[in-house]
C-alpha atoms as a PDB file:
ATOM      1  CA  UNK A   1    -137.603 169.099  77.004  1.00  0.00           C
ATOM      2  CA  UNK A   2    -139.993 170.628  79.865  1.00  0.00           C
ATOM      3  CA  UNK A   3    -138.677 173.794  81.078  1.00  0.00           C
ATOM      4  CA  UNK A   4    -137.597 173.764  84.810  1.00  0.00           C
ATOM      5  CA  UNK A   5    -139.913 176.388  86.018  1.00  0.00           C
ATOM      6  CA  UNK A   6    -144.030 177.011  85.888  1.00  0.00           C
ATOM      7  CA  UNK A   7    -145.009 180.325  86.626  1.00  0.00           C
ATOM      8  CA  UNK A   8    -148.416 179.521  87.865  1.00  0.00           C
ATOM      9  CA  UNK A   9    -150.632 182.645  87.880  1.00  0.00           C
ATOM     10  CA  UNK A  10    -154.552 181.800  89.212  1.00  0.00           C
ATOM     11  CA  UNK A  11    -156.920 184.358  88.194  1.00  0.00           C
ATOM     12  CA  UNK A  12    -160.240 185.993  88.401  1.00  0.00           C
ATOM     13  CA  UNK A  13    -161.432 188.469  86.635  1.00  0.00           C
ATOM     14  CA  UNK A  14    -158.157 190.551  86.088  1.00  0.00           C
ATOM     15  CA  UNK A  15    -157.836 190.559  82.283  1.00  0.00           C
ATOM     16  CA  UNK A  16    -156.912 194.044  82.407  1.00  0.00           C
ATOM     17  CA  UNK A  17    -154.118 193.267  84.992  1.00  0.00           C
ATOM     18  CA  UNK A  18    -152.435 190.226  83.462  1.00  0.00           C
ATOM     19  CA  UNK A  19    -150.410 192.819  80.648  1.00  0.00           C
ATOM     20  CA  UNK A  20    -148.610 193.546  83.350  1.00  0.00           C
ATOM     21  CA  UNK A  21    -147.370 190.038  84.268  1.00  0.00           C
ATOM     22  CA  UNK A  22    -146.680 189.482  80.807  1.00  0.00           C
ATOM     23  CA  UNK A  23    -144.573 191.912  80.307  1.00  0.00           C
ATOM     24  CA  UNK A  24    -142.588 190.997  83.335  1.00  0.00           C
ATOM     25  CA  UNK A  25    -142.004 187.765  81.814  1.00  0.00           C
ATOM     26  CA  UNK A  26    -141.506 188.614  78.502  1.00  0.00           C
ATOM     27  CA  UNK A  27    -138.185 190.486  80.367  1.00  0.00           C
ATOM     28  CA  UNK A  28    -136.876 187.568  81.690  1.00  0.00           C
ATOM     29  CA  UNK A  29    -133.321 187.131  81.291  1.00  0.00           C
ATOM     30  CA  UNK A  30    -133.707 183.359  81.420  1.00  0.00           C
ATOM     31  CA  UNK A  31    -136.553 182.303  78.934  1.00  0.00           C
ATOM     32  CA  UNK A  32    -136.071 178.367  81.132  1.00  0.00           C
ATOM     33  CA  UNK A  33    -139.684 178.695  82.250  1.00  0.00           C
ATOM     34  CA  UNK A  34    -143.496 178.181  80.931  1.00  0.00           C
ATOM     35  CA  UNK A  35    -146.278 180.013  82.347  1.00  0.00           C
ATOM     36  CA  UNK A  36    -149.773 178.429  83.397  1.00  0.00           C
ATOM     37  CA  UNK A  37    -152.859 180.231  83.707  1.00  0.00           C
ATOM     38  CA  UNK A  38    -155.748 178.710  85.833  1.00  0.00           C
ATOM     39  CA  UNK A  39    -158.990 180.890  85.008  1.00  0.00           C
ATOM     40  CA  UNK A  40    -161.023 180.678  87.690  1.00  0.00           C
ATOM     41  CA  UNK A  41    -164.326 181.202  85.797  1.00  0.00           C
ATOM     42  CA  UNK A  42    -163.600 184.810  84.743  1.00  0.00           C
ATOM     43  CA  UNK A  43    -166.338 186.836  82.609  1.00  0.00           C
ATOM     44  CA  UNK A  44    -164.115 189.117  81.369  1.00  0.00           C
ATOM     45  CA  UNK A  45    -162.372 188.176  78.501  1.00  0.00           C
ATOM     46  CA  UNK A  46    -159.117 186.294  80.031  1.00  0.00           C
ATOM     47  CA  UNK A  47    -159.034 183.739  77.977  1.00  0.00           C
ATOM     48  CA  UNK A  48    -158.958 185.628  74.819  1.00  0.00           C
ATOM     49  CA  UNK A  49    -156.233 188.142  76.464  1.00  0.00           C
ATOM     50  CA  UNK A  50    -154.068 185.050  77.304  1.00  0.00           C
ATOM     51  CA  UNK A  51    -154.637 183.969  73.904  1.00  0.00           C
ATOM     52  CA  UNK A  52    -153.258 187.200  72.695  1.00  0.00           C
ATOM     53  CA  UNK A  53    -150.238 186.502  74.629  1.00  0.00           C
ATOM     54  CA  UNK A  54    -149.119 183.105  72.950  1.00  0.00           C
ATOM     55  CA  UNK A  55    -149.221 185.058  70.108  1.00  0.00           C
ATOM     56  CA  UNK A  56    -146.275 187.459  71.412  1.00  0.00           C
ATOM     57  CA  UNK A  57    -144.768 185.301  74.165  1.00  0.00           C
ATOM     58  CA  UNK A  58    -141.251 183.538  73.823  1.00  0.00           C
ATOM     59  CA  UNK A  59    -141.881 181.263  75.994  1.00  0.00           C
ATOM     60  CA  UNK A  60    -144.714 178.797  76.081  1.00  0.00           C
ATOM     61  CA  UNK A  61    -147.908 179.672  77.551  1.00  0.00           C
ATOM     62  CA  UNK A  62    -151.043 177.249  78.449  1.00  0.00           C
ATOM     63  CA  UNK A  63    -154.099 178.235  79.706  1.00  0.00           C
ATOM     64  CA  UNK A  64    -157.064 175.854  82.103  1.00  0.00           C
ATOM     65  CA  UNK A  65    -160.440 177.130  82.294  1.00  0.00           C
ATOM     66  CA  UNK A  66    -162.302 175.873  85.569  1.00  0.00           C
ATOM     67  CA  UNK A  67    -165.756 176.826  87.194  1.00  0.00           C
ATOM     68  CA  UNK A  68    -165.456 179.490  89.917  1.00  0.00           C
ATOM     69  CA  UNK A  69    -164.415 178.226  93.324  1.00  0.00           C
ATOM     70  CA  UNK A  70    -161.549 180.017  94.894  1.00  0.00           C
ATOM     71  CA  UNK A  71    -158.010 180.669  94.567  1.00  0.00           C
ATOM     72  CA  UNK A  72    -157.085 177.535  96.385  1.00  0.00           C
ATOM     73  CA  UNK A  73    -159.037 175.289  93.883  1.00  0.00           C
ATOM     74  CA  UNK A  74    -157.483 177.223  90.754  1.00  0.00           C
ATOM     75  CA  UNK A  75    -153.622 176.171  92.475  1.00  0.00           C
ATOM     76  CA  UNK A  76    -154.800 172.553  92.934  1.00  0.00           C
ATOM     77  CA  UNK A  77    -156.066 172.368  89.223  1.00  0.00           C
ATOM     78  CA  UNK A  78    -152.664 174.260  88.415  1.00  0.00           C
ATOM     79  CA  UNK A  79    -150.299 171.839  90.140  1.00  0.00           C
ATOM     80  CA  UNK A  80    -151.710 168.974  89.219  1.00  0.00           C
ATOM     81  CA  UNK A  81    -151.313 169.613  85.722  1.00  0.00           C
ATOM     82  CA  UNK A  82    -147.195 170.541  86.434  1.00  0.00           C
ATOM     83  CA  UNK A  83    -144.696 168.967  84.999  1.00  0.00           C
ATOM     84  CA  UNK A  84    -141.471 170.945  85.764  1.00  0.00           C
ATOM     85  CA  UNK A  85    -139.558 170.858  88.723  1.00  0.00           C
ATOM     86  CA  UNK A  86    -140.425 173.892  90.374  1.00  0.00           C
ATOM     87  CA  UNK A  87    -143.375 175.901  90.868  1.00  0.00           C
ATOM     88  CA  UNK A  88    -143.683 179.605  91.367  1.00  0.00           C
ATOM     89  CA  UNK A  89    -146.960 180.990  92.508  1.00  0.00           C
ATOM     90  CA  UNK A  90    -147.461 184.335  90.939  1.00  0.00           C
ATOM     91  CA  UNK A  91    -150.993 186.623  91.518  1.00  0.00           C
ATOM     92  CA  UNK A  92    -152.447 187.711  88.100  1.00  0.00           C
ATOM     93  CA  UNK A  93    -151.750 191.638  89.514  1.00  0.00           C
ATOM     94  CA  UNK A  94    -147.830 191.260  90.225  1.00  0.00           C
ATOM     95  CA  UNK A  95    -144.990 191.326  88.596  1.00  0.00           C
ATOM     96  CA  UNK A  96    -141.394 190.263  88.423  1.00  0.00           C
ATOM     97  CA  UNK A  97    -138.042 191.172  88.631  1.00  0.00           C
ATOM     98  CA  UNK A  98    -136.072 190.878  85.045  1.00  0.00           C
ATOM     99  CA  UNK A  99    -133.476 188.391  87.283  1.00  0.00           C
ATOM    100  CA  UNK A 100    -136.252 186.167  88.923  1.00  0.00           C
ATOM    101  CA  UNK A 101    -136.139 183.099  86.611  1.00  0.00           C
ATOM    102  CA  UNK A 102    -132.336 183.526  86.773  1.00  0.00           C
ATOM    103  CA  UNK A 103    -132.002 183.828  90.331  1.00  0.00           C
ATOM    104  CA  UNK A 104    -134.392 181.156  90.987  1.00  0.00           C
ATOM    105  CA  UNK A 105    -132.517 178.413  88.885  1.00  0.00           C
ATOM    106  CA  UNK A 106    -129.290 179.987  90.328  1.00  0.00           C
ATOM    107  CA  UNK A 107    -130.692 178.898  93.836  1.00  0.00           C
ATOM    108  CA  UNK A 108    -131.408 175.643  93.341  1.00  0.00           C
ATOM    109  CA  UNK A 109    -128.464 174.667  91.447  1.00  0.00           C
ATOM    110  CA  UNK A 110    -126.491 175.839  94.145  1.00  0.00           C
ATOM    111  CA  UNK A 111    -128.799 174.256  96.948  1.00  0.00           C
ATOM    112  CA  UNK A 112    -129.656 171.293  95.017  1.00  0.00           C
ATOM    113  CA  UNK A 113    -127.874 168.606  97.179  1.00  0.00           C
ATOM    114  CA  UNK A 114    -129.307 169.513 100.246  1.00  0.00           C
ATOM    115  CA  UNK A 115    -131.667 166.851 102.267  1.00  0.00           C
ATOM    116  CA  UNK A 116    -135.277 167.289 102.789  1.00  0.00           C
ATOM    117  CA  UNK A 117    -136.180 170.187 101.033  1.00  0.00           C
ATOM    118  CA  UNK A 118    -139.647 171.770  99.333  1.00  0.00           C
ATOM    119  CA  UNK A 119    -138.520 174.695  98.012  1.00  0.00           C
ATOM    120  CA  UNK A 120    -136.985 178.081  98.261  1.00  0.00           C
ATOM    121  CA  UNK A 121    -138.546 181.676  99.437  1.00  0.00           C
ATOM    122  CA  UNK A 122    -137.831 184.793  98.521  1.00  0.00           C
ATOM    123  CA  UNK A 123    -138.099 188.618  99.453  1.00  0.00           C
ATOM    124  CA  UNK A 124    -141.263 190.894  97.630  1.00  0.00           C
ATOM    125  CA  UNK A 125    -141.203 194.445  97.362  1.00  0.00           C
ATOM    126  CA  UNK A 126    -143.692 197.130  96.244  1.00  0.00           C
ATOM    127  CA  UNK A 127    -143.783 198.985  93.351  1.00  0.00           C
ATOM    128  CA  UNK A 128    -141.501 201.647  95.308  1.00  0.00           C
ATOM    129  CA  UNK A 129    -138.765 198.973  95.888  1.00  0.00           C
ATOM    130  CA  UNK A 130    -139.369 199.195  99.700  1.00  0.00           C
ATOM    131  CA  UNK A 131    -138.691 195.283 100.705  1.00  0.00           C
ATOM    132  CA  UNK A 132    -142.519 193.967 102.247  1.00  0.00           C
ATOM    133  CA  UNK A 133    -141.661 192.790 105.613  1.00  0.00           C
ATOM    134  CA  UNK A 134    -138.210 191.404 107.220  1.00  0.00           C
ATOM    135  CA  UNK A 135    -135.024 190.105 105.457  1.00  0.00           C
ATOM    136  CA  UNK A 136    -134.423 186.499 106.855  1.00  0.00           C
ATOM    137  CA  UNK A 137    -132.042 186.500 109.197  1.00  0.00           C
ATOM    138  CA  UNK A 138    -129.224 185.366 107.855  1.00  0.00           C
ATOM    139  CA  UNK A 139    -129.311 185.038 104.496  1.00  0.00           C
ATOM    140  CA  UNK A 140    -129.666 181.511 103.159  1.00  0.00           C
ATOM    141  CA  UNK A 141    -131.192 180.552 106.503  1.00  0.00           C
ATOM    142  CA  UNK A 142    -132.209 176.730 106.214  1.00  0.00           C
ATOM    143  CA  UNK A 143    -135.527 176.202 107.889  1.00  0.00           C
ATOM    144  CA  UNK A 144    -139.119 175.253 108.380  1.00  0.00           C
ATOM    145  CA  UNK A 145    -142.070 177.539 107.628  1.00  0.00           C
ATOM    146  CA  UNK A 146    -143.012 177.307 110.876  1.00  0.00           C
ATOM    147  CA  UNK A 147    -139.750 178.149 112.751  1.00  0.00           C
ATOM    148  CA  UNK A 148    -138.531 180.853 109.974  1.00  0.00           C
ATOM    149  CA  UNK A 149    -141.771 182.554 109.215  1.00  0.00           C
ATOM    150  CA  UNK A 150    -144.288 181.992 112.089  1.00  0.00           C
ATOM    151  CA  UNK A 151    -141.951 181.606 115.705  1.00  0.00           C
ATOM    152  CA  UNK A 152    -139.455 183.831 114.348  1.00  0.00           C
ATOM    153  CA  UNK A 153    -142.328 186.576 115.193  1.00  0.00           C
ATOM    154  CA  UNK A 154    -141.033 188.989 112.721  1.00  0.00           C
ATOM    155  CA  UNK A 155    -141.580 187.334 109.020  1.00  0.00           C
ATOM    156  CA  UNK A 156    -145.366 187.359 108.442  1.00  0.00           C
ATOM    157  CA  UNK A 157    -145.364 189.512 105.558  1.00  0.00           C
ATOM    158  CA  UNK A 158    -145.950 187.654 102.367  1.00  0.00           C
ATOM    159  CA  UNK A 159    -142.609 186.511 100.678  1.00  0.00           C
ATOM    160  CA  UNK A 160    -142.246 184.491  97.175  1.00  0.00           C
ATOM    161  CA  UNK A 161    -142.230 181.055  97.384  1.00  0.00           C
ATOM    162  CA  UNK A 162    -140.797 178.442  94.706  1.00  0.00           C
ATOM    163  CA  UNK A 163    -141.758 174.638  95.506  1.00  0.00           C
ATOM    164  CA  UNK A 164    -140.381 171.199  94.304  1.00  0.00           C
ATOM    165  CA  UNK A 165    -143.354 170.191  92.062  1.00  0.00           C
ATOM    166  CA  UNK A 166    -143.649 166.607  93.294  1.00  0.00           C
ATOM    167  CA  UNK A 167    -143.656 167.818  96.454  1.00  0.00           C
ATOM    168  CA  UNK A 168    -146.427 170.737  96.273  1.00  0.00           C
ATOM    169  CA  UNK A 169    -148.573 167.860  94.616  1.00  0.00           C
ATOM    170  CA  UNK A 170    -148.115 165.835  98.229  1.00  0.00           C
ATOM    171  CA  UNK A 171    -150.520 168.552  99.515  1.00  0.00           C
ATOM    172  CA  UNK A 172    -153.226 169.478  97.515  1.00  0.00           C
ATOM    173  CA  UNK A 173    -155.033 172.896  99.164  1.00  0.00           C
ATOM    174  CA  UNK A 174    -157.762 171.418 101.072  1.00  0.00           C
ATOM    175  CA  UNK A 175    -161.906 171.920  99.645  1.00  0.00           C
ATOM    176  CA  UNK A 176    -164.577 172.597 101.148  1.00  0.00           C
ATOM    177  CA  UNK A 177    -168.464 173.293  99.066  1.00  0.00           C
ATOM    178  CA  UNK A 178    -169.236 176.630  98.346  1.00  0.00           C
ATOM    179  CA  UNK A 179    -165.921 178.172 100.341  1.00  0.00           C
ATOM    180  CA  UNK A 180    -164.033 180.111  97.827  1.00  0.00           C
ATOM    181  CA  UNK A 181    -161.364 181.316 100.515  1.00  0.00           C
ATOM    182  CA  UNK A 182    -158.618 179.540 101.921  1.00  0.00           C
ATOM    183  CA  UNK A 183    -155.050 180.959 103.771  1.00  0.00           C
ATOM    184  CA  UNK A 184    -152.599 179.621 101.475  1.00  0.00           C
ATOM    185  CA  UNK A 185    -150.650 178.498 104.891  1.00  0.00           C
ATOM    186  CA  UNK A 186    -152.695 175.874 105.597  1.00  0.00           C
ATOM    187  CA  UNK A 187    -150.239 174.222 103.100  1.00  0.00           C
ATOM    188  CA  UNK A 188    -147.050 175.572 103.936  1.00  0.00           C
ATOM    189  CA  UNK A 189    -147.365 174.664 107.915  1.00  0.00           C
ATOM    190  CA  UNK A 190    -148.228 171.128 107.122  1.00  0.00           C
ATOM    191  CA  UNK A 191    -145.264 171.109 104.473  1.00  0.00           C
ATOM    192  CA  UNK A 192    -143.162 172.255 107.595  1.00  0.00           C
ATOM    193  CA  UNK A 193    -144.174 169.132 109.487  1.00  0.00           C
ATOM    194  CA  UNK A 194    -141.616 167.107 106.801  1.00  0.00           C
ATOM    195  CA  UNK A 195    -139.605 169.732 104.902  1.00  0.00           C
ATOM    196  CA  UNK A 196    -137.311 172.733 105.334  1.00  0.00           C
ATOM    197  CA  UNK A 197    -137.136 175.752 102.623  1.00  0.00           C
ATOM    198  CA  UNK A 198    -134.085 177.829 102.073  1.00  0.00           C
ATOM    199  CA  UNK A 199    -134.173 181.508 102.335  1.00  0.00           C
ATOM    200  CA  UNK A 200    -132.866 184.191 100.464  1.00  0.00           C
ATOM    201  CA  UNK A 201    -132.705 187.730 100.513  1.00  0.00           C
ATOM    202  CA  UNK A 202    -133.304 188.543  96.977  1.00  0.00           C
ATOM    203  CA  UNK A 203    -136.397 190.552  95.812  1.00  0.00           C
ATOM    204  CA  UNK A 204    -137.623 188.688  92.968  1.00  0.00           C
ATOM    205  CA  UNK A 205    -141.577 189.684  92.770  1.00  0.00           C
ATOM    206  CA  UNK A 206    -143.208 193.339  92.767  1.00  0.00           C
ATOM    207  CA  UNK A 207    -146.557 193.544  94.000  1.00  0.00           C
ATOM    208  CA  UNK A 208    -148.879 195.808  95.858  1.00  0.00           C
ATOM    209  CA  UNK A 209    -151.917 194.955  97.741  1.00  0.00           C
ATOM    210  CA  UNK A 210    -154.891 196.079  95.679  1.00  0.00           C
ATOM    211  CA  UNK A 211    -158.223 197.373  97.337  1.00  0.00           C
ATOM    212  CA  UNK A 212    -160.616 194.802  95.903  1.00  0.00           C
ATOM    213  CA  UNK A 213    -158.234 192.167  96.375  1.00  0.00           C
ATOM    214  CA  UNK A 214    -158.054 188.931  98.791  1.00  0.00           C
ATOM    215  CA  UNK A 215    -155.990 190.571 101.112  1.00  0.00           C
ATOM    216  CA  UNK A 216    -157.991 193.535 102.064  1.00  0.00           C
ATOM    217  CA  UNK A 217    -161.210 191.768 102.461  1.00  0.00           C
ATOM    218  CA  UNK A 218    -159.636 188.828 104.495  1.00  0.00           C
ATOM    219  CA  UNK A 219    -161.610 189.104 107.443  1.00  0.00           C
ATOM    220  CA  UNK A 220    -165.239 188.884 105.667  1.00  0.00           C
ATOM    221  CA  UNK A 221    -163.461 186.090 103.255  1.00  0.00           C
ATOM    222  CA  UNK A 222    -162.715 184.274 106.385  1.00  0.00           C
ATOM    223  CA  UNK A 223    -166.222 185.072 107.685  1.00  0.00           C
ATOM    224  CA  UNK A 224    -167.812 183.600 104.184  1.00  0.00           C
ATOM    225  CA  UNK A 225    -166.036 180.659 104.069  1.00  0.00           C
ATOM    226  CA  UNK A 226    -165.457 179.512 108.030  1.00  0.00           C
ATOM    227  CA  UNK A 227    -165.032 175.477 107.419  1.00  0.00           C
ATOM    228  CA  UNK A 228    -161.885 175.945 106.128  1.00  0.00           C
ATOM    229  CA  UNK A 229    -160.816 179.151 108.530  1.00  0.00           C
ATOM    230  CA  UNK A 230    -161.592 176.457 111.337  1.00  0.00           C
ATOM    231  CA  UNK A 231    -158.871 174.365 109.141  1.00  0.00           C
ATOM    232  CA  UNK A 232    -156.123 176.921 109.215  1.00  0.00           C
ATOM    233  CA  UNK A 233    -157.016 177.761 112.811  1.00  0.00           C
ATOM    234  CA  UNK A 234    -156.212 174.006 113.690  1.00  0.00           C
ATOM    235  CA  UNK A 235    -153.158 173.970 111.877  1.00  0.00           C
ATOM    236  CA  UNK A 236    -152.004 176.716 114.124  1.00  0.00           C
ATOM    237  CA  UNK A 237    -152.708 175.138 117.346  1.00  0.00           C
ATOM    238  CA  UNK A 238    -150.043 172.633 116.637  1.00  0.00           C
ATOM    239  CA  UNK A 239    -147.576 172.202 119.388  1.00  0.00           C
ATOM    240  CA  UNK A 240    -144.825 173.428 116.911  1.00  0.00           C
ATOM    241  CA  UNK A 241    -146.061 176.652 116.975  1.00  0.00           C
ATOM    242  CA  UNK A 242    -145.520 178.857 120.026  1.00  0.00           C
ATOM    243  CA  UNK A 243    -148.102 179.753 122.327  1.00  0.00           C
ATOM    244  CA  UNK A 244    -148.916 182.974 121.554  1.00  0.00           C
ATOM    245  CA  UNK A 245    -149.898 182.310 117.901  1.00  0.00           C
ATOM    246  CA  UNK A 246    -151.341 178.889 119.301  1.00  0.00           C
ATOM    247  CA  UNK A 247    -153.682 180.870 121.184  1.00  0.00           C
ATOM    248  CA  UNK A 248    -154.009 183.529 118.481  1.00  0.00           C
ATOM    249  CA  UNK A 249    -155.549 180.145 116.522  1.00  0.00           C
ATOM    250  CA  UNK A 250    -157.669 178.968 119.562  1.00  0.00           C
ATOM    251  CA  UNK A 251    -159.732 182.345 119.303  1.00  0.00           C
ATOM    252  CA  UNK A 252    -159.824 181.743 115.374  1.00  0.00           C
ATOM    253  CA  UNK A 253    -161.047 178.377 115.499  1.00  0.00           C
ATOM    254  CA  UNK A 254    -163.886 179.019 118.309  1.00  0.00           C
ATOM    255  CA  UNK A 255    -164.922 182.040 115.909  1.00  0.00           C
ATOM    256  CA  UNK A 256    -164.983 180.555 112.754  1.00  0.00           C
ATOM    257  CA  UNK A 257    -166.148 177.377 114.362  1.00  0.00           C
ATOM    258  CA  UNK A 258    -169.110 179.972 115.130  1.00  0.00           C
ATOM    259  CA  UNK A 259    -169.557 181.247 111.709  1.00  0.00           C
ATOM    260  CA  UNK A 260    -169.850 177.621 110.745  1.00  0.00           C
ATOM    261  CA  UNK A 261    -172.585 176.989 113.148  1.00  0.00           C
ATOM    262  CA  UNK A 262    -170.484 174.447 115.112  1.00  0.00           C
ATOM    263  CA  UNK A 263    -172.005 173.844 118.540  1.00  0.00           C
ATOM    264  CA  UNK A 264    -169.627 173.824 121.713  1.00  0.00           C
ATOM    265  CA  UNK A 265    -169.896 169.957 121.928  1.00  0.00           C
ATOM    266  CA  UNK A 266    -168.380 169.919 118.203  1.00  0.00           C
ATOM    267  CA  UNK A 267    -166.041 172.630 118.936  1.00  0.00           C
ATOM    268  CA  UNK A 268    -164.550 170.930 122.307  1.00  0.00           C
ATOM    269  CA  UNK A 269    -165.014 167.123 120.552  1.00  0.00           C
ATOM    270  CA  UNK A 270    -162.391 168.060 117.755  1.00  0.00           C
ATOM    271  CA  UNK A 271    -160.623 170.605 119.272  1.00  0.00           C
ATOM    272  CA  UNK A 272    -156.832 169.835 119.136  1.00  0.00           C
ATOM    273  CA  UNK A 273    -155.866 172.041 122.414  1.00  0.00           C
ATOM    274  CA  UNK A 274    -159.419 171.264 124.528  1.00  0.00           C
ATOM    275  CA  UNK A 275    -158.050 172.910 127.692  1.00  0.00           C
ATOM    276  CA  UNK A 276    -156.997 175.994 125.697  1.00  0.00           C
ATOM    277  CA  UNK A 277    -159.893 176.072 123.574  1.00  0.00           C
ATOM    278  CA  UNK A 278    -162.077 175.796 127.212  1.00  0.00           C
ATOM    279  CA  UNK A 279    -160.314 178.841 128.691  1.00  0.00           C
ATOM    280  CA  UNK A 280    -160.655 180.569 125.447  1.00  0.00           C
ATOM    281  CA  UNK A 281    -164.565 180.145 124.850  1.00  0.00           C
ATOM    282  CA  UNK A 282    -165.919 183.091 126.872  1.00  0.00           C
ATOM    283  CA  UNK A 283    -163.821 185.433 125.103  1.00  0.00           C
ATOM    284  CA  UNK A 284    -164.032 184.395 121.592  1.00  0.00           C
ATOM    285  CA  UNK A 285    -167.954 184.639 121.895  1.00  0.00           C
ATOM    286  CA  UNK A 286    -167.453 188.395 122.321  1.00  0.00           C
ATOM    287  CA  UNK A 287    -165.217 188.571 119.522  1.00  0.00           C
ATOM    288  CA  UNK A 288    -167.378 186.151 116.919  1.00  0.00           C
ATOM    289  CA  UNK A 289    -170.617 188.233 118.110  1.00  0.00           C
ATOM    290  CA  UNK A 290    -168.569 191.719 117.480  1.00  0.00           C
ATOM    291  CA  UNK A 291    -167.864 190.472 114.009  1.00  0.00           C
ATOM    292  CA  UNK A 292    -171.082 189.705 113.181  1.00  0.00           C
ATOM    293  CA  UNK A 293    -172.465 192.488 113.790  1.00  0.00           C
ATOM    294  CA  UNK A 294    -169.669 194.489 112.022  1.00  0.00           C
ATOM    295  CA  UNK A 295    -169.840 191.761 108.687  1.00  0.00           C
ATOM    296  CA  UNK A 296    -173.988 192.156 109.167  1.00  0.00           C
ATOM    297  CA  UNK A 297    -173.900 188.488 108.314  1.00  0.00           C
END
């Protein structure tokens, strides 16, 4: 029998990180999981490091080797190969709580019977236990990723999510050729077009932002791979979203439409919001020209 979690972990290059993980899962209190590594064309010895670990583990571990292209393509190779019911996205330099497993199938046993639902999300905290971000508000809140974590204005920090498998595979993390970046909520707003998450205030996952990681290089990852920035941008001009994130994405998709080398025909022709993105051109040109100069690209 399949176990009812996958711990999903994409990585690059952060052999010397993953002992960490392990560990983490190795004190699970609930062994119902399996843990899937997507190697994202590492050089540094991950694969025989996770082979070291199916040595030790307790639990069963696979491992995918794939050509370098990106977090996003790592998750799609990931999922698709998923057979349990949920997925849990987990970096290759966090951790988790001893409880997470447990508290995870404790959810969704208790939530099970509820109607149109993707999945559950969770609190993070750092290393010092300080909570990243907000609590939801209240706990066990039943709504969409936009409405909870974008309109809500106060949730933006990074939480953990847990998906229904067959529904994460209904959304594959869009591609573009030689783009190795891509905001992860690209997904999770189209997802909130059709499906509601449930959200708990229990810290499950420990992690800490490092200083060569995604996260602190986001705006020159954005700037190296602006097709699918122009993407995200367009997700966030959706009339679902309120204005002042709507317009926050207007600016983003003139900018990165920029970076791309879209003309203002192109820009105007497949802009969602043309009015908005009309009133917004002037301004983003300052902004795309500042950051090229500041990115020297």
């Amino acid at each position: 029998m399949s176990a009812k979690i996958t711990i999903l972990t994409p990585t690059y290059n952060r052999a010397d990180k993953l002992e960490n993980l392990f560990a983490s899962l190795l004190s699970q209190t609930n062994k119902n999981f399996d843990w899937l590594v997507v190697d994202d064309g590492s050089a540094d010895g991950t694969r025989e490091v996770v082979e070291s670990f199916k040595q030790r583990a307790d639990f069963p571990v696979n491992y995918i080797y794939k050509k370098n292209g990106g977090k996003h393509t790592a998750l799609n190779v990931g999922i698709a190969a998923i057979s349990a019911l949920l997925t849990f996205i987990v970096d290759s330099d966090d951790t988790l709580t001893d409880d997470a497993v447990q508290t995870v199938i404790d959810s969704q046993e208790k939530y099970k019977d509820l109607e149109n639902i993707c999945g559950f999300a969770f609190l993070r905290k750092f290393t010092d236990g300080k909570i990243n971000g907000e609590q939801f508000k209240p706990d066990g809140k039943v709504g969409t990723y936009i409405d909870v974590r974008i309109n809500s204005g106060d949730i933006f920090a990074d939480k953990a999510e847990v998906f229904y498998t067959e529904i994460l595979k209904k959304y594959p993390f869009p591609e573009f050729e030689g783009e190795r970046f891509l905001g992860e909520d690209v997904v999770w707003i189209r997802m909130a077009l059709d499906y509601s998450m449930v959200h708990i205030n229990r810290a499950i996952y420990i992690g800490e932002y490092l200083s060569d990681g995604l996260t602190s290089g986001r705006r020159l990852n954005n700037i190296r791979s602006p097709r699918g920035c122009v993407l995200r941008a367009r997700e966030f001009m959706r009339k679902q979203i309120k204005f002042k994130y709507r317009l926050k994405g207007t600016v983003q998709y003139i900018v990165y439409g920029k970076f791309a080398g879209y003309k203002y025909g192109k820009l105007m022709k497949e802009s969602p919001k043309k009015f908005l993105t009309f009133l917004c051109y002037p301004a983003s040109l300052i902004i795309y020209r500042k950051w090229k100069k500041s990115a020297k690209v």
